[in-house]
N, C-alpha and C. Protein backbone atom coordinates (compact mmCIF):
# COMPACT_ATOMS: atom_id res chain seq x y z
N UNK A 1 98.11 85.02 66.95
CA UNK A 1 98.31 86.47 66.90
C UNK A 1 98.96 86.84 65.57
N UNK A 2 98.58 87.77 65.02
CA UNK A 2 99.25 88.16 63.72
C UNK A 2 99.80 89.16 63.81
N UNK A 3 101.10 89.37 63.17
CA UNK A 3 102.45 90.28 63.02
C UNK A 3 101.22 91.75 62.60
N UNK A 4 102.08 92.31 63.45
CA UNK A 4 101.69 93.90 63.32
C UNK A 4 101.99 94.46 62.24
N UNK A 5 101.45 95.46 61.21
CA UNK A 5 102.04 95.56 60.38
C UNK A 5 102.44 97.01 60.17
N UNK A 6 102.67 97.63 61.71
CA UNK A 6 103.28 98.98 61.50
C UNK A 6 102.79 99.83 60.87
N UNK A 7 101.34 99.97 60.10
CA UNK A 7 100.66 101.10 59.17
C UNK A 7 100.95 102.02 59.89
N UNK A 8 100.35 102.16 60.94
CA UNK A 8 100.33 103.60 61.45
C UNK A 8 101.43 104.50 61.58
N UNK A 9 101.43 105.97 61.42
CA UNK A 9 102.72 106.48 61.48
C UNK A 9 103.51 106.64 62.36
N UNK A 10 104.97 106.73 61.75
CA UNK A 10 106.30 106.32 63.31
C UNK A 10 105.54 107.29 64.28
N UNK A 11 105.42 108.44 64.16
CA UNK A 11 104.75 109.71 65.42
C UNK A 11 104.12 108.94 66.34
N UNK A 12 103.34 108.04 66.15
CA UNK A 12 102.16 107.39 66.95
C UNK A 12 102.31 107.17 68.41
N UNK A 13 103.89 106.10 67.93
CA UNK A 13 104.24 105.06 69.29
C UNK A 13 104.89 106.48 70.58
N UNK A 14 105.19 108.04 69.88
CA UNK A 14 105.68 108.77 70.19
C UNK A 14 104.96 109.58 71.28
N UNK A 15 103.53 109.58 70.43
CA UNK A 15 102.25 110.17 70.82
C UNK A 15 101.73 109.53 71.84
N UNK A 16 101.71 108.11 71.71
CA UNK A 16 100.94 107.47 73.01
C UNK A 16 102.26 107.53 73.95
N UNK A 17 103.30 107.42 73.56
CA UNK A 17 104.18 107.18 74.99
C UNK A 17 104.16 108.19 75.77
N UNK A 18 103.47 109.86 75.41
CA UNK A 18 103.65 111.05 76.09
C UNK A 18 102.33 111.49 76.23
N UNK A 19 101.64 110.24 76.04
CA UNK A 19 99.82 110.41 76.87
C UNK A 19 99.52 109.55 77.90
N UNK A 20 98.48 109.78 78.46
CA UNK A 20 97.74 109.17 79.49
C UNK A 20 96.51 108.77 78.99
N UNK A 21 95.69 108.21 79.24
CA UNK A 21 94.33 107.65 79.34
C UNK A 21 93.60 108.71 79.61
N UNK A 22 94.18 109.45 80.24
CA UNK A 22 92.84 110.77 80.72
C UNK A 22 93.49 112.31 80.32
N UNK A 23 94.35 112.20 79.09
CA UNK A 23 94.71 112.54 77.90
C UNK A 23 93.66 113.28 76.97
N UNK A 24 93.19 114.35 77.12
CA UNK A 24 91.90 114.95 76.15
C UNK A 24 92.84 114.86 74.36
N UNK A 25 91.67 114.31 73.46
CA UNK A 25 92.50 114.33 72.50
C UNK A 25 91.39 115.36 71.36
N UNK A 26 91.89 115.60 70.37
CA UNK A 26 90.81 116.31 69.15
C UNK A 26 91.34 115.52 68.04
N UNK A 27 90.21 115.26 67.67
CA UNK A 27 91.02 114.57 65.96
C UNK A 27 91.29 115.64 65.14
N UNK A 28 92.30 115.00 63.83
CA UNK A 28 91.39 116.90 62.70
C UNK A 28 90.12 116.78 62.44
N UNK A 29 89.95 117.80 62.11
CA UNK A 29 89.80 118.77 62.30
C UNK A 29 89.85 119.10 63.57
N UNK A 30 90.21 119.98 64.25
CA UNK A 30 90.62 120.35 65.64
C UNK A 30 89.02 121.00 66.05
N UNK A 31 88.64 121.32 67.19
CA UNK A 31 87.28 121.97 67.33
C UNK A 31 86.85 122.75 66.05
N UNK A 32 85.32 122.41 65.47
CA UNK A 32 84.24 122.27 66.69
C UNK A 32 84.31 120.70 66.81
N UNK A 33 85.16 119.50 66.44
CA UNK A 33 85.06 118.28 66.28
C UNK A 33 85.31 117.99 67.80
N UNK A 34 84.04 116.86 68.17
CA UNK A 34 84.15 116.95 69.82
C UNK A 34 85.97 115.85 70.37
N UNK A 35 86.09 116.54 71.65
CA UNK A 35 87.13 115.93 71.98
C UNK A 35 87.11 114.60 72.63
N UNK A 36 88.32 113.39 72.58
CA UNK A 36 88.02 112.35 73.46
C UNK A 36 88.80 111.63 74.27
N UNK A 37 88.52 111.05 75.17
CA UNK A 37 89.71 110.05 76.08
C UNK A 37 89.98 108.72 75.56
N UNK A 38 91.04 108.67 76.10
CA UNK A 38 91.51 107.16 75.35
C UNK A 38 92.12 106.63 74.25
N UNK A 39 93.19 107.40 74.13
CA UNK A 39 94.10 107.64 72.85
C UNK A 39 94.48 106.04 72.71
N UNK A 40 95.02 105.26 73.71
CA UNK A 40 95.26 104.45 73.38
C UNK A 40 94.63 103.22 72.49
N UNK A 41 93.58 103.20 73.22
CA UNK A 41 92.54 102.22 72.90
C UNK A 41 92.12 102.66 71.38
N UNK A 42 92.26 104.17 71.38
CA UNK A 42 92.11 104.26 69.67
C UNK A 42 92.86 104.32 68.37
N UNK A 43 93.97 104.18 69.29
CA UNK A 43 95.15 103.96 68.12
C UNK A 43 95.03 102.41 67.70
N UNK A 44 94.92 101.51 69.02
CA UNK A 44 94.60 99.90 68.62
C UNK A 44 94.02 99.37 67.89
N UNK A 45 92.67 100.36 68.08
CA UNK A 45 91.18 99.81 67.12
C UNK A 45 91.40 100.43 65.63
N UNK A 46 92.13 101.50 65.39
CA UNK A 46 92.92 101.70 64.21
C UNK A 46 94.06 100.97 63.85
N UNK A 47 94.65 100.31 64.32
CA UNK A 47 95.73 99.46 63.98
C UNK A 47 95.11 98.44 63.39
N UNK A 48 94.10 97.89 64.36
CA UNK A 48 93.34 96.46 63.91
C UNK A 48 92.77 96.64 62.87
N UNK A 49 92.01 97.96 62.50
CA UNK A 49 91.27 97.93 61.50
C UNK A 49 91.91 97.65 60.12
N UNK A 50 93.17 98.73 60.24
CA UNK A 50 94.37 98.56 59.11
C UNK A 50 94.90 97.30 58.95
N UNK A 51 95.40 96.43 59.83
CA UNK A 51 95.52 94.72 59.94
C UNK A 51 94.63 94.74 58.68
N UNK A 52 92.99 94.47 59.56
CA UNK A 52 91.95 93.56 58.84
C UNK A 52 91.84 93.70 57.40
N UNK A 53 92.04 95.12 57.09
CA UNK A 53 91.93 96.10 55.56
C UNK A 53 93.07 95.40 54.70
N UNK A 54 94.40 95.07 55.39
CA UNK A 54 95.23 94.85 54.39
C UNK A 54 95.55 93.08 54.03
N UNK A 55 94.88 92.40 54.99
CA UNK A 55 94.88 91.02 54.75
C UNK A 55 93.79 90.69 54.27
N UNK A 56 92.75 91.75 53.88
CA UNK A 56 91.69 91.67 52.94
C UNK A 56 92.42 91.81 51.26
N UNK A 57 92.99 92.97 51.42
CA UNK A 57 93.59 93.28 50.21
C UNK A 57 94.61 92.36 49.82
N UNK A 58 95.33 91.74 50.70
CA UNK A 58 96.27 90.61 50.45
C UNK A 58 95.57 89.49 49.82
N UNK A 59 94.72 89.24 49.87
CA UNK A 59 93.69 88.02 49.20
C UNK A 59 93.09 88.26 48.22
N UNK A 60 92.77 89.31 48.12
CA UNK A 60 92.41 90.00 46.36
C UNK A 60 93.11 89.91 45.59
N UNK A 61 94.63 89.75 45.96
CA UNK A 61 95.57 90.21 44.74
C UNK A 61 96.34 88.56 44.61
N UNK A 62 95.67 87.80 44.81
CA UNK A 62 95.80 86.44 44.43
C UNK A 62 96.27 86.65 42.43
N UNK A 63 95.11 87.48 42.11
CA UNK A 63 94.91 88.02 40.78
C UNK A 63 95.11 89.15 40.85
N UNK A 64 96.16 89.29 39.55
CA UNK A 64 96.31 90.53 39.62
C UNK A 64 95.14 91.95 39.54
N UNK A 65 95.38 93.19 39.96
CA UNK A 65 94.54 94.11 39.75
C UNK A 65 95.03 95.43 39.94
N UNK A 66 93.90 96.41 39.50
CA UNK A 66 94.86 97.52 39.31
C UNK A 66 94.26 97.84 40.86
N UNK A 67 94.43 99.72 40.67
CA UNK A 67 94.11 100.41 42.10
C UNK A 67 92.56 100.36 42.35
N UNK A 68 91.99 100.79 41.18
CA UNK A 68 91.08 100.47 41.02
C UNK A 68 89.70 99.38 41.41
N UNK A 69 91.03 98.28 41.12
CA UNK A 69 89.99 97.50 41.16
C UNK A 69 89.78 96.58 42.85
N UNK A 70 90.52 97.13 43.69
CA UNK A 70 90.97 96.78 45.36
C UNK A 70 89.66 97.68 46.37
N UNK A 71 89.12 98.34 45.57
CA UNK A 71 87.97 98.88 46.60
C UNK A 71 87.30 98.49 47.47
N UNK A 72 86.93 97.35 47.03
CA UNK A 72 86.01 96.57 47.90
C UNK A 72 86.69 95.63 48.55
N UNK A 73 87.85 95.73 49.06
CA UNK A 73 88.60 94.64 49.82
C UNK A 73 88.95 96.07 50.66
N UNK A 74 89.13 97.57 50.56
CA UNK A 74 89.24 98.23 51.50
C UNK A 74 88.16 98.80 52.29
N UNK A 75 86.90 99.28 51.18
CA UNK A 75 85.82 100.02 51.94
C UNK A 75 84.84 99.14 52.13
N UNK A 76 84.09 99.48 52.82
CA UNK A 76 82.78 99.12 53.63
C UNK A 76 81.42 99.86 52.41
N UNK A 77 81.46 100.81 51.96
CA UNK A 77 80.38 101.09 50.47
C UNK A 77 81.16 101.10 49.52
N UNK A 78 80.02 101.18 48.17
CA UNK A 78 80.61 100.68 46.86
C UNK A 78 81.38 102.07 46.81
N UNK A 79 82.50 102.61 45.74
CA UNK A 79 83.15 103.79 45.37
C UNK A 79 82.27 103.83 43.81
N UNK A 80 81.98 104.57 43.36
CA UNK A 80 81.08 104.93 41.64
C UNK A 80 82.07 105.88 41.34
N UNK A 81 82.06 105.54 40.07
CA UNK A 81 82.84 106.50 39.37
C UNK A 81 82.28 108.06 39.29
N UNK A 82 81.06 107.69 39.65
CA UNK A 82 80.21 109.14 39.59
C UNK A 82 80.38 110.08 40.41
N UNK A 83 81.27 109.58 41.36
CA UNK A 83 81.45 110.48 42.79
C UNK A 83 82.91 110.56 42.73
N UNK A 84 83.43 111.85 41.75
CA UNK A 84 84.67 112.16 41.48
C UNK A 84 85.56 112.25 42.63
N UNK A 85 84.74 113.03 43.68
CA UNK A 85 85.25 113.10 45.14
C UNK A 85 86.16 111.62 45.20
N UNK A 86 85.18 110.70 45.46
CA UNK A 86 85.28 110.38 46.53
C UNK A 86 86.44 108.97 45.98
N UNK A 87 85.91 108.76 44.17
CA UNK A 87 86.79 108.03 43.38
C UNK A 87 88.38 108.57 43.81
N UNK A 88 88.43 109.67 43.66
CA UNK A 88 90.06 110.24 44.07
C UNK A 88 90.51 109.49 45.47
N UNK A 89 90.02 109.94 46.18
CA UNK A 89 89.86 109.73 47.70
C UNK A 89 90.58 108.28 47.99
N UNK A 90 89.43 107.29 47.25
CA UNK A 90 89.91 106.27 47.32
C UNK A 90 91.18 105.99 46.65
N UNK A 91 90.71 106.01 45.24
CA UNK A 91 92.20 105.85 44.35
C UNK A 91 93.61 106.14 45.33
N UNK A 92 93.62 106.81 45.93
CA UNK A 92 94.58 107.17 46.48
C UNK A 92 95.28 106.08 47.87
N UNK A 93 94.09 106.17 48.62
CA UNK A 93 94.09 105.05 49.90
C UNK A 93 94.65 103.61 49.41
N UNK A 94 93.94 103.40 48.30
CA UNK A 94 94.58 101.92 47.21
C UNK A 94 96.05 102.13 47.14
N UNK A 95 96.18 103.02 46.49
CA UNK A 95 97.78 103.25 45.83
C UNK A 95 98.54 102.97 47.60
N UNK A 96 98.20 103.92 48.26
CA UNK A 96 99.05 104.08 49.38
C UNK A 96 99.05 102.25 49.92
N UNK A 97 97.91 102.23 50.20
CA UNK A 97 98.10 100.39 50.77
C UNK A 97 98.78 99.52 50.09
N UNK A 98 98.42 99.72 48.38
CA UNK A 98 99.21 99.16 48.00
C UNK A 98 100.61 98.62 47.68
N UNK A 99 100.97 100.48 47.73
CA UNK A 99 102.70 101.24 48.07
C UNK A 99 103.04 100.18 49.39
N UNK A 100 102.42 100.33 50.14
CA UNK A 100 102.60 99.45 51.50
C UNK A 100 103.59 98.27 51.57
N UNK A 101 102.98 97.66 50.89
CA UNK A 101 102.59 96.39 50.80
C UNK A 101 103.74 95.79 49.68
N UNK A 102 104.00 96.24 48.97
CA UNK A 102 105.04 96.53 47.95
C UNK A 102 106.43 96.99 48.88
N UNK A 103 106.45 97.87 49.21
CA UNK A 103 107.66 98.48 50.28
C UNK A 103 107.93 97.08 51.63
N UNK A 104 107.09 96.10 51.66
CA UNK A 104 106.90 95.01 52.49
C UNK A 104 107.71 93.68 51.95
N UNK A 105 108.20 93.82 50.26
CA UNK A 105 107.76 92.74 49.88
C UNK A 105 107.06 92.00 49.67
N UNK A 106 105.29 92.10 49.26
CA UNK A 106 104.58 91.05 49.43
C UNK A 106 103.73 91.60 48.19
N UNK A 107 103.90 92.60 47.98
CA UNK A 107 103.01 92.87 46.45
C UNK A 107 104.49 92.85 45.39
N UNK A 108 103.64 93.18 44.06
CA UNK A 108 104.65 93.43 42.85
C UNK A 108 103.64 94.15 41.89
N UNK A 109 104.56 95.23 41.12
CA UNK A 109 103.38 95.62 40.48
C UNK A 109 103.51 95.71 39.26
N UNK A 110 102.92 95.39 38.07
CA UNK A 110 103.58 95.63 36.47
C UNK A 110 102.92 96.69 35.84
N UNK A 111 103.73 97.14 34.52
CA UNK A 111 103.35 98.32 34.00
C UNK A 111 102.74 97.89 32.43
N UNK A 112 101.38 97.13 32.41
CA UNK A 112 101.22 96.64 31.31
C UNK A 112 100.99 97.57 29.85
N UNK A 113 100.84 97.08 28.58
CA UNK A 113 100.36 97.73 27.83
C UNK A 113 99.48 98.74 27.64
N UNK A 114 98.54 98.23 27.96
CA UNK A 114 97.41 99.50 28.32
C UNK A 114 97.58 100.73 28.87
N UNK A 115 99.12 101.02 29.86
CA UNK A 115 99.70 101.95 30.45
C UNK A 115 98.92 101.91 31.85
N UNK A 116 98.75 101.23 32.56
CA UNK A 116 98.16 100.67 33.65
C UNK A 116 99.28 99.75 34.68
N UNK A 117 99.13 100.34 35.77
CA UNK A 117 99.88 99.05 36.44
C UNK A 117 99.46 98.24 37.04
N UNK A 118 99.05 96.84 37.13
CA UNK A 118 98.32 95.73 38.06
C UNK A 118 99.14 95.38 38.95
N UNK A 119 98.53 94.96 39.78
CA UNK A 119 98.93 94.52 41.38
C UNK A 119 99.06 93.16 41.26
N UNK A 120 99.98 92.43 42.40
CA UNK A 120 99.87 91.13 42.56
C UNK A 120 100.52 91.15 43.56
N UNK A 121 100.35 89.66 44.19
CA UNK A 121 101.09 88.94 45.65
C UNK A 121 102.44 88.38 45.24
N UNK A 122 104.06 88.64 45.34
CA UNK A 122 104.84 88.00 45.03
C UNK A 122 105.14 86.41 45.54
């Protein structure tokens, strides 16, 4: 079994303790997004997913790298620079996991020449 790694936010454990299973939930966007049962079971399968995402990313950074360059140890399609959207989007999800992970002790990050900071596993 592997140590939990708490991603999800403190609210959560708050949220499921004051639901039920037969609990109607809405994600955001709140309607017209359809509603569903089973908060629990979906906070789990989000927990796990976050697990799997960040002991992916934990193995990437064997070598160092920037935010940049961790994409494909988080997403499931390529990110292109061409898709300003969605480059942000990500950029961001990186930083935050990375922030993570760092706030964990287990990353380190340097501020090289280039004015860039790379990632690594301490």
């Amino acid at each position: 079994m592997t140590e939990r790694t708490e991603a999800i936010p403190e609210s959560t454990p708050e949220v499921a303790s004051n639901s039920t299973q037969s609990t109607l939930c809405y994600p955001y966007p709140a309607p017209p997004a359809p509603g569903f049962y089973g908060l629990h079971a979906r906070i789990e399968r989000l927990r796990q997913g976050q697990d799997k995402s960040l002991a992916r990313l934990r193995g990437t950074l064997a070598e160092p790298r920037r935010a940049v360059d961790v994409f494909g140890a988080l997403f499931a399609r390529r990110i292109g620079e061409d898709d300003l959207g969605q480059m942000s989007l990500a950029t961001g999800e990186s930083l935050a996991c990375l922030n993570y992970l760092m706030y964990r002790g287990e990353v380190k990050r340097e501020l090289r020449d280039d004015g860039m900071y790379w990632y690594s596993r301490t």
